[in-house]
Protein backbone atom coordinates (compact mmCIF):
# COMPACT_ATOMS: atom_id res chain seq x y z
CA UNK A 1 -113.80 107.91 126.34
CA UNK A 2 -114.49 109.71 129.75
CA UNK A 3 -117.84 108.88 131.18
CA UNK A 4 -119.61 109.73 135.04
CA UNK A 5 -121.29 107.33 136.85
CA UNK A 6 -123.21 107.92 140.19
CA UNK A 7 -124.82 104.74 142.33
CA UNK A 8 -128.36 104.87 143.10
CA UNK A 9 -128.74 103.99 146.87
CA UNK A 10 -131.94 102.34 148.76
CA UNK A 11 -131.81 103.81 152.61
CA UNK A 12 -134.63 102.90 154.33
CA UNK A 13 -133.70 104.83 157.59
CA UNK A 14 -130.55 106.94 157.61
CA UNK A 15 -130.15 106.61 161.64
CA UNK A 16 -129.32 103.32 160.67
CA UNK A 17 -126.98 103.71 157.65
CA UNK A 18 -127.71 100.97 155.87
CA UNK A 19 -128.12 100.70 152.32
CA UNK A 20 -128.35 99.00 149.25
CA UNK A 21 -127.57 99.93 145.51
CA UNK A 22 -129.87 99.65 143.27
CA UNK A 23 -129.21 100.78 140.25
CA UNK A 24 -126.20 103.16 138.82
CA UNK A 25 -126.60 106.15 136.28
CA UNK A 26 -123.90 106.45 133.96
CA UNK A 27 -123.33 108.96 130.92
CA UNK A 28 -121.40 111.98 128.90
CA UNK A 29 -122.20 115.55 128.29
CA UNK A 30 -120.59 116.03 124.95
CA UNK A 31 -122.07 112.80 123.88
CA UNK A 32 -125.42 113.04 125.67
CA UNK A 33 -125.38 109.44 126.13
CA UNK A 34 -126.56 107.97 129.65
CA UNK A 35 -128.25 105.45 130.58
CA UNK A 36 -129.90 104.40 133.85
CA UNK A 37 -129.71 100.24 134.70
CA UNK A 38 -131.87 98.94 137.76
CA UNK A 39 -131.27 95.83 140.16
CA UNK A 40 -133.26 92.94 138.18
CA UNK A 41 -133.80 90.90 141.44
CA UNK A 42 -134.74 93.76 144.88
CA UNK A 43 -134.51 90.69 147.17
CA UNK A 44 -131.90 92.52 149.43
CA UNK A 45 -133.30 96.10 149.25
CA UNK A 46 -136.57 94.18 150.34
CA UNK A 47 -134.68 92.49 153.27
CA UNK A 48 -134.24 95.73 154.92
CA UNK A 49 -137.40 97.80 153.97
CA UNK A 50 -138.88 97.18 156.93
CA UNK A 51 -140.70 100.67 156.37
CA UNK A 52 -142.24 99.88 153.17
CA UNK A 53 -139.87 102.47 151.24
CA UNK A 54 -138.79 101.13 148.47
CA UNK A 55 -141.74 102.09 146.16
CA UNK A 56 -140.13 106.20 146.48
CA UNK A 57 -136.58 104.94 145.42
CA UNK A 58 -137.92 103.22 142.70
CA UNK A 59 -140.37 105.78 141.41
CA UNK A 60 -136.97 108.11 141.71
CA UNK A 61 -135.95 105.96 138.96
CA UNK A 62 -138.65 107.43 136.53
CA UNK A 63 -137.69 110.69 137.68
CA UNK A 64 -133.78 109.91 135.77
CA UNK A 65 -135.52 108.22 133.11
CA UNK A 66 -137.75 111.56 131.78
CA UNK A 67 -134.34 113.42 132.62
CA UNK A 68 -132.41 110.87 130.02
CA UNK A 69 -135.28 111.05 127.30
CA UNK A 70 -134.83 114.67 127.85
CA UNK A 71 -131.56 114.76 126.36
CA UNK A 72 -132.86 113.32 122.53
CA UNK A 73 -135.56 116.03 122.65
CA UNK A 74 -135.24 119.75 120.98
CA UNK A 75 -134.43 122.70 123.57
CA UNK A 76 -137.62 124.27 124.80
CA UNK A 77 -139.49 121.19 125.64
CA UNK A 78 -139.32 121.87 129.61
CA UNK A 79 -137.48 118.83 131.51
CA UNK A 80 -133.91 119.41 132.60
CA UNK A 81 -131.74 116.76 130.17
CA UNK A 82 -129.06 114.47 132.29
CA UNK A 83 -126.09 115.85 132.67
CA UNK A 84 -122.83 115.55 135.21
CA UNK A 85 -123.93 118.71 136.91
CA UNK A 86 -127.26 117.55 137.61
CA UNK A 87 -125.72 114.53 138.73
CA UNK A 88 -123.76 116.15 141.22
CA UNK A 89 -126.57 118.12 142.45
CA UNK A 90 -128.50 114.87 143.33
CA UNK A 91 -125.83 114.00 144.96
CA UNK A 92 -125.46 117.39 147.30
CA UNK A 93 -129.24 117.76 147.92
CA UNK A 94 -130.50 113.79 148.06
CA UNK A 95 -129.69 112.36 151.77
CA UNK A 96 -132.51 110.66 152.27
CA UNK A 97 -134.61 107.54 151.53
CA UNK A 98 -133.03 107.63 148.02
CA UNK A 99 -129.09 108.69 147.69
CA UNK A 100 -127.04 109.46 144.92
CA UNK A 101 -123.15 108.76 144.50
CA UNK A 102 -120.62 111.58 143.80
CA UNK A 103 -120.00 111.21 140.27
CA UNK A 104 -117.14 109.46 139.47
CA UNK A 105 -115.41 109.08 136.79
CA UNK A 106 -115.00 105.81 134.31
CA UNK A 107 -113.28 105.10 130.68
CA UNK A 108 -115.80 103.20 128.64
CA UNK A 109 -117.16 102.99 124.90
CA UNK A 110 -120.40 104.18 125.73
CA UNK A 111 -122.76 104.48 128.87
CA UNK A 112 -124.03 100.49 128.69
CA UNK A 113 -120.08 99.58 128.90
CA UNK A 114 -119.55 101.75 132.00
CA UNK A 115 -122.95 100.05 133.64
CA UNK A 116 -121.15 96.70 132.74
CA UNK A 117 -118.34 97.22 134.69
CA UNK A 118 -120.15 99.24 137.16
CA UNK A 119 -122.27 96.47 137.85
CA UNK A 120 -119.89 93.73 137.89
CA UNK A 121 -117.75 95.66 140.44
CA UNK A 122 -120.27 97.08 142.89
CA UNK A 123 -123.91 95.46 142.37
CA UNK A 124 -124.35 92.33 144.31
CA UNK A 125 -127.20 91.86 142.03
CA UNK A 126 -125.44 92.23 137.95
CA UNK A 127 -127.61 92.99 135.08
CA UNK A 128 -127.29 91.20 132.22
CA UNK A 129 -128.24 93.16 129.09
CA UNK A 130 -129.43 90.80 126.11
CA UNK A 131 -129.19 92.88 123.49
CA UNK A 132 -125.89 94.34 122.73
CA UNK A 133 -126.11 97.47 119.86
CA UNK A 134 -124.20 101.24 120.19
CA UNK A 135 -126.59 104.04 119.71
CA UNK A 136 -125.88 107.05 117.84
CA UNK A 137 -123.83 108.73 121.01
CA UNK A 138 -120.70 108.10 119.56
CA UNK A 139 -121.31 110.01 116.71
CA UNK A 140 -122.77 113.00 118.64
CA UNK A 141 -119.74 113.12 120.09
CA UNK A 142 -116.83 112.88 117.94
CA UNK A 143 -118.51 115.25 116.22
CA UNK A 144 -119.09 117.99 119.24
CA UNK A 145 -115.27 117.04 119.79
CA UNK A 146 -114.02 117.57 116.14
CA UNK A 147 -115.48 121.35 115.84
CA UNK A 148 -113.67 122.45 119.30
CA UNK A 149 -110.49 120.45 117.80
CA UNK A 150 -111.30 122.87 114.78
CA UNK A 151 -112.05 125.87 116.98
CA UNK A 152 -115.35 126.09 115.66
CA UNK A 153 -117.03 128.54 118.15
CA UNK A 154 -119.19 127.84 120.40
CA UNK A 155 -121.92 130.43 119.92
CA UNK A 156 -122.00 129.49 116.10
CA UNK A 157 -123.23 125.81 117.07
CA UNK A 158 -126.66 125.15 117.81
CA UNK A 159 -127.37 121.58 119.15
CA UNK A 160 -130.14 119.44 118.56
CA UNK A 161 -132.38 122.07 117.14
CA UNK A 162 -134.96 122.38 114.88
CA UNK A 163 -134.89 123.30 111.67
CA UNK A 164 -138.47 124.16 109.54
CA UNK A 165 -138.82 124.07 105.75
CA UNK A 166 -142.51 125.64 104.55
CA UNK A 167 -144.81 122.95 106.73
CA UNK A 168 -142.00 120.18 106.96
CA UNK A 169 -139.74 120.28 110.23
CA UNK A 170 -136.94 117.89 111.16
CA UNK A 171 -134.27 117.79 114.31
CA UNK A 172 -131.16 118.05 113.65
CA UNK A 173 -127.96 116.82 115.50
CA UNK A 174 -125.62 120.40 114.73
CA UNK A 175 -126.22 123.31 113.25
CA UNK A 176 -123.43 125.80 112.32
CA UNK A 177 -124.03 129.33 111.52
CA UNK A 178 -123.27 133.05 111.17
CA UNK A 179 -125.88 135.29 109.57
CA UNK A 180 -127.12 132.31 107.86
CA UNK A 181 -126.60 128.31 108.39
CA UNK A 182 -123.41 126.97 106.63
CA UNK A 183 -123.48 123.67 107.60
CA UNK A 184 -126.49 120.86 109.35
CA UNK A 185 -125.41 117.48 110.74
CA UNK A 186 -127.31 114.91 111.39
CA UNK A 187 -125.74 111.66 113.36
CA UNK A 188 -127.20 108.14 112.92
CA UNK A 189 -126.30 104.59 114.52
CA UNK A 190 -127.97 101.68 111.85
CA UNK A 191 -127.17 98.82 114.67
CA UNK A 192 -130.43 99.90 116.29
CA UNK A 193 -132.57 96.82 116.49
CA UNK A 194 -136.14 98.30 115.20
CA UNK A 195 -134.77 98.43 111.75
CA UNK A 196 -137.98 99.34 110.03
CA UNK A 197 -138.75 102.93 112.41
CA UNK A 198 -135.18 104.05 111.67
CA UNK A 199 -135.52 103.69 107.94
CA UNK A 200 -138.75 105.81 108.33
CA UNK A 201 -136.82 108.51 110.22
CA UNK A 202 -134.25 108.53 107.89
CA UNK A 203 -136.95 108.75 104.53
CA UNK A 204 -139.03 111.14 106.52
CA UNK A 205 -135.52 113.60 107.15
CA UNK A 206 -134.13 112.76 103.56
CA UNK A 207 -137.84 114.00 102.54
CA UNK A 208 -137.06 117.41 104.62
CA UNK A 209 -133.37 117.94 103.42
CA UNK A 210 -134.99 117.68 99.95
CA UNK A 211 -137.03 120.44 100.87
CA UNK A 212 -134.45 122.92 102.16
CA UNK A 213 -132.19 122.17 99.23
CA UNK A 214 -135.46 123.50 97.17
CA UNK A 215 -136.52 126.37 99.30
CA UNK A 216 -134.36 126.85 102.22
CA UNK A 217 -136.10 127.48 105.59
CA UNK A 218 -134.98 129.08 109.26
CA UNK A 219 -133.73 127.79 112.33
CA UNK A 220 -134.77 129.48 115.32
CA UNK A 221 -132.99 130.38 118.30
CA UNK A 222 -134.93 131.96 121.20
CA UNK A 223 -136.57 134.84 119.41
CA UNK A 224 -134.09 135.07 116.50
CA UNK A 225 -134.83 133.14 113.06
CA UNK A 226 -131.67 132.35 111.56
CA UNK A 227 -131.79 131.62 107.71
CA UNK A 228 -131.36 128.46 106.02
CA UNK A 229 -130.22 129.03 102.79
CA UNK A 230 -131.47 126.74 99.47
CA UNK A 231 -129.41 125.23 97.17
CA UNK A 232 -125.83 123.77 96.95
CA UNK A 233 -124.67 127.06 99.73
CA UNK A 234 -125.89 124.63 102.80
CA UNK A 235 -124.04 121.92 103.29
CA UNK A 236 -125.50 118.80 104.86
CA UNK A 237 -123.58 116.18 106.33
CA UNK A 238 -124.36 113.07 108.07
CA UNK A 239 -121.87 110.96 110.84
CA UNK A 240 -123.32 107.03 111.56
CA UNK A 241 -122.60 104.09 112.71
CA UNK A 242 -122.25 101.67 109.88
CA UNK A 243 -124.09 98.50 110.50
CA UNK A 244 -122.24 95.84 113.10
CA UNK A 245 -120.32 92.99 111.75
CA UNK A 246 -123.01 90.33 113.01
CA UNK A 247 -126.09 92.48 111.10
CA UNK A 248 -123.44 93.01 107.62
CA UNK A 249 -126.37 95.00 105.66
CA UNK A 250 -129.61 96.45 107.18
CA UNK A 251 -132.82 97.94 105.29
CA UNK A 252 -132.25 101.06 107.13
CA UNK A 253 -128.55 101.50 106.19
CA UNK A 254 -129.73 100.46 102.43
CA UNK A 255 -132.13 103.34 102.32
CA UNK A 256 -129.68 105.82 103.72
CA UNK A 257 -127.01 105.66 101.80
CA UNK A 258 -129.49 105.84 98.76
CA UNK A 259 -131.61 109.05 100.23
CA UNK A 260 -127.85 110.72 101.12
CA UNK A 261 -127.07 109.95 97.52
CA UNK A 262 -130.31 111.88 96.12
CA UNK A 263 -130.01 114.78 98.22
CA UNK A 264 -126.41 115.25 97.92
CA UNK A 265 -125.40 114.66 102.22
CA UNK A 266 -122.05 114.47 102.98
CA UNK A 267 -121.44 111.11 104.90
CA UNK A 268 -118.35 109.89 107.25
CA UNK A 269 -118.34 107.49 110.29
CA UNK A 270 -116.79 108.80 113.58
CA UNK A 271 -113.56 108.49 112.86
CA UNK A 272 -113.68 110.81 109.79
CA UNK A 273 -115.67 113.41 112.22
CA UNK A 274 -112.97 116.04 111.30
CA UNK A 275 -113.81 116.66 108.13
CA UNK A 276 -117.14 117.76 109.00
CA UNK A 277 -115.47 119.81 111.33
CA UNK A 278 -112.78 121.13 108.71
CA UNK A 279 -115.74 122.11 106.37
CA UNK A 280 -117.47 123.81 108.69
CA UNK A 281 -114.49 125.76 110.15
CA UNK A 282 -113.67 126.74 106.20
CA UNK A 283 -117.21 127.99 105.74
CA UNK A 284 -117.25 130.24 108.46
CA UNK A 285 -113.30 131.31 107.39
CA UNK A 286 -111.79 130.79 110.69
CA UNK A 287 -107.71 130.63 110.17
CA UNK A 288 -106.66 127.31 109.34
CA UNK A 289 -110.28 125.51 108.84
CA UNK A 290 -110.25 124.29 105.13
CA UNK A 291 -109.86 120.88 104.19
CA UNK A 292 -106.14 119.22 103.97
């Protein structure tokens, strides 16, 4: 998969040109997934601070990480999400105490694989990362992916919006859509490590689709309200990550396939991301979408 990275560059005093990196930013627009991974030992970027500046590079470094939270969060909340063309602004417009890299591209699995060899390659100082789990990015995706393979179109996908049923509310990944919603996707990775949060997001949106499938509810985007319609006319589908070989089966993944049983969601790993696709291209009755 095609990924960006940029380094993240310590200059104490650009007469000088001298520099170390830091840290490097890596991620992918369609998947949304980036990650930012920091210099565990700043023994060399301290060896040349004779200025005392590396307290602004490093606060820079919360500045990417409200950017990369900003991504997971519905539209409307106000921060800029990470993306390559922010990236590249940084990268224009920062030529000072903190610098940031072209971005450049990398093949990797996800963002934390591009870091690795990132870091191995051009950090004097490598990260090691403990824990080793993919995050729902994948997912996100394949899926964005599969509907343009589809020629699902563009303005009839809404991304990471939110959908309201009477007083319940609940995120979801995809929304697809004409006068009404045909379709709602919701993507999930079960390796995460805090088992027992992601089986309460998963009861609390099972509790939600259960309520649309009673009453339907409304999507809304800017100042329209687009319907969601009740009953067995909105589909719901889910794309996860099944459990990893070393965690075999988790609580979470237990109680999911159980709620996506009792509220009648569609589920399919990555690789089967086309048929969500297919569905959704048959529902809206573009040529060719339909199931084969």
């Amino acid at each position: 998969m095609p990924y960006r990275y940029s380094m993240l560059r310590f200059v104490p005093d650009s007469a000088r040109g001298e520099f170390v990196n830091i840290g490097a930013i890596a991620g992918d627009d369609d998947s949304g997934d980036w990650e930012l991974r920091l210099i565990q030992n700043p023994r060399r970027a301290k060896a040349i601070d004779d200025q005392s500046r590396l307290g602004t590079a490093l606060a820079f470094a919360d500045v990417v990480q409200e950017h990369i939270a900003a991504v997971d969060q519905a539209p409307g909340t106000g921060q800029e999400p990470m993306s390559t063309a922010l990236l590249e602004r940084w990268a224009r417009e920062m030529q000072n105490v903190v610098q940031v890299s072209a971005p450049t591209p990398i093949v990797a699995s996800s963002a934390e694989a591009a870091l690795d060899v990132v870091f191995l390659e051009l950090v004097v100082d490598p990260a090691a990362r403990q824990l080793r789990f993919e995050k729902k990015h994948r997912a996100v995706a394949e899926t964005s992916r599969a509907y343009r393979r589809h020629h699902v179109p563009e303005d009839s996908i809404a991304r990471r919006i939110l959908v309201t049923s009477g007083p319940y509310d609940s995120t979801f990944d995809f929304a697809v859509f004409n006068g009404r919603v045909v379709q709602l996707v919701q993507c999930w990775s079960f390796q995460l490590p805090d088992q027992a949060t992601l089986a309460a997001e998963v009861r609390a949106w099972a509790w939600v689709v259960a309520e649309l499938r009673r009453r339907g509810g409304q999507l809304r985007l800017g100042e329209r309200r687009v319907p969601v319609p009740q009953g067995p006319e909105l589909e719901v589908a889910s794309v996860y990550l099944p459990p990893s070989a070393a965690q075999t089966e988790t609580k979470a993944f237990g109680e999911a396939r159980a709620a996506f049983a009792e509220t009648n969601v569609q589920s399919y790993t990555p690789d089967s991301a086309d048929l969500v696709a297919m569905s959704a291209a048959s529902r809206l009755h573009i040529p060719g979408g339909g199931r084969s």
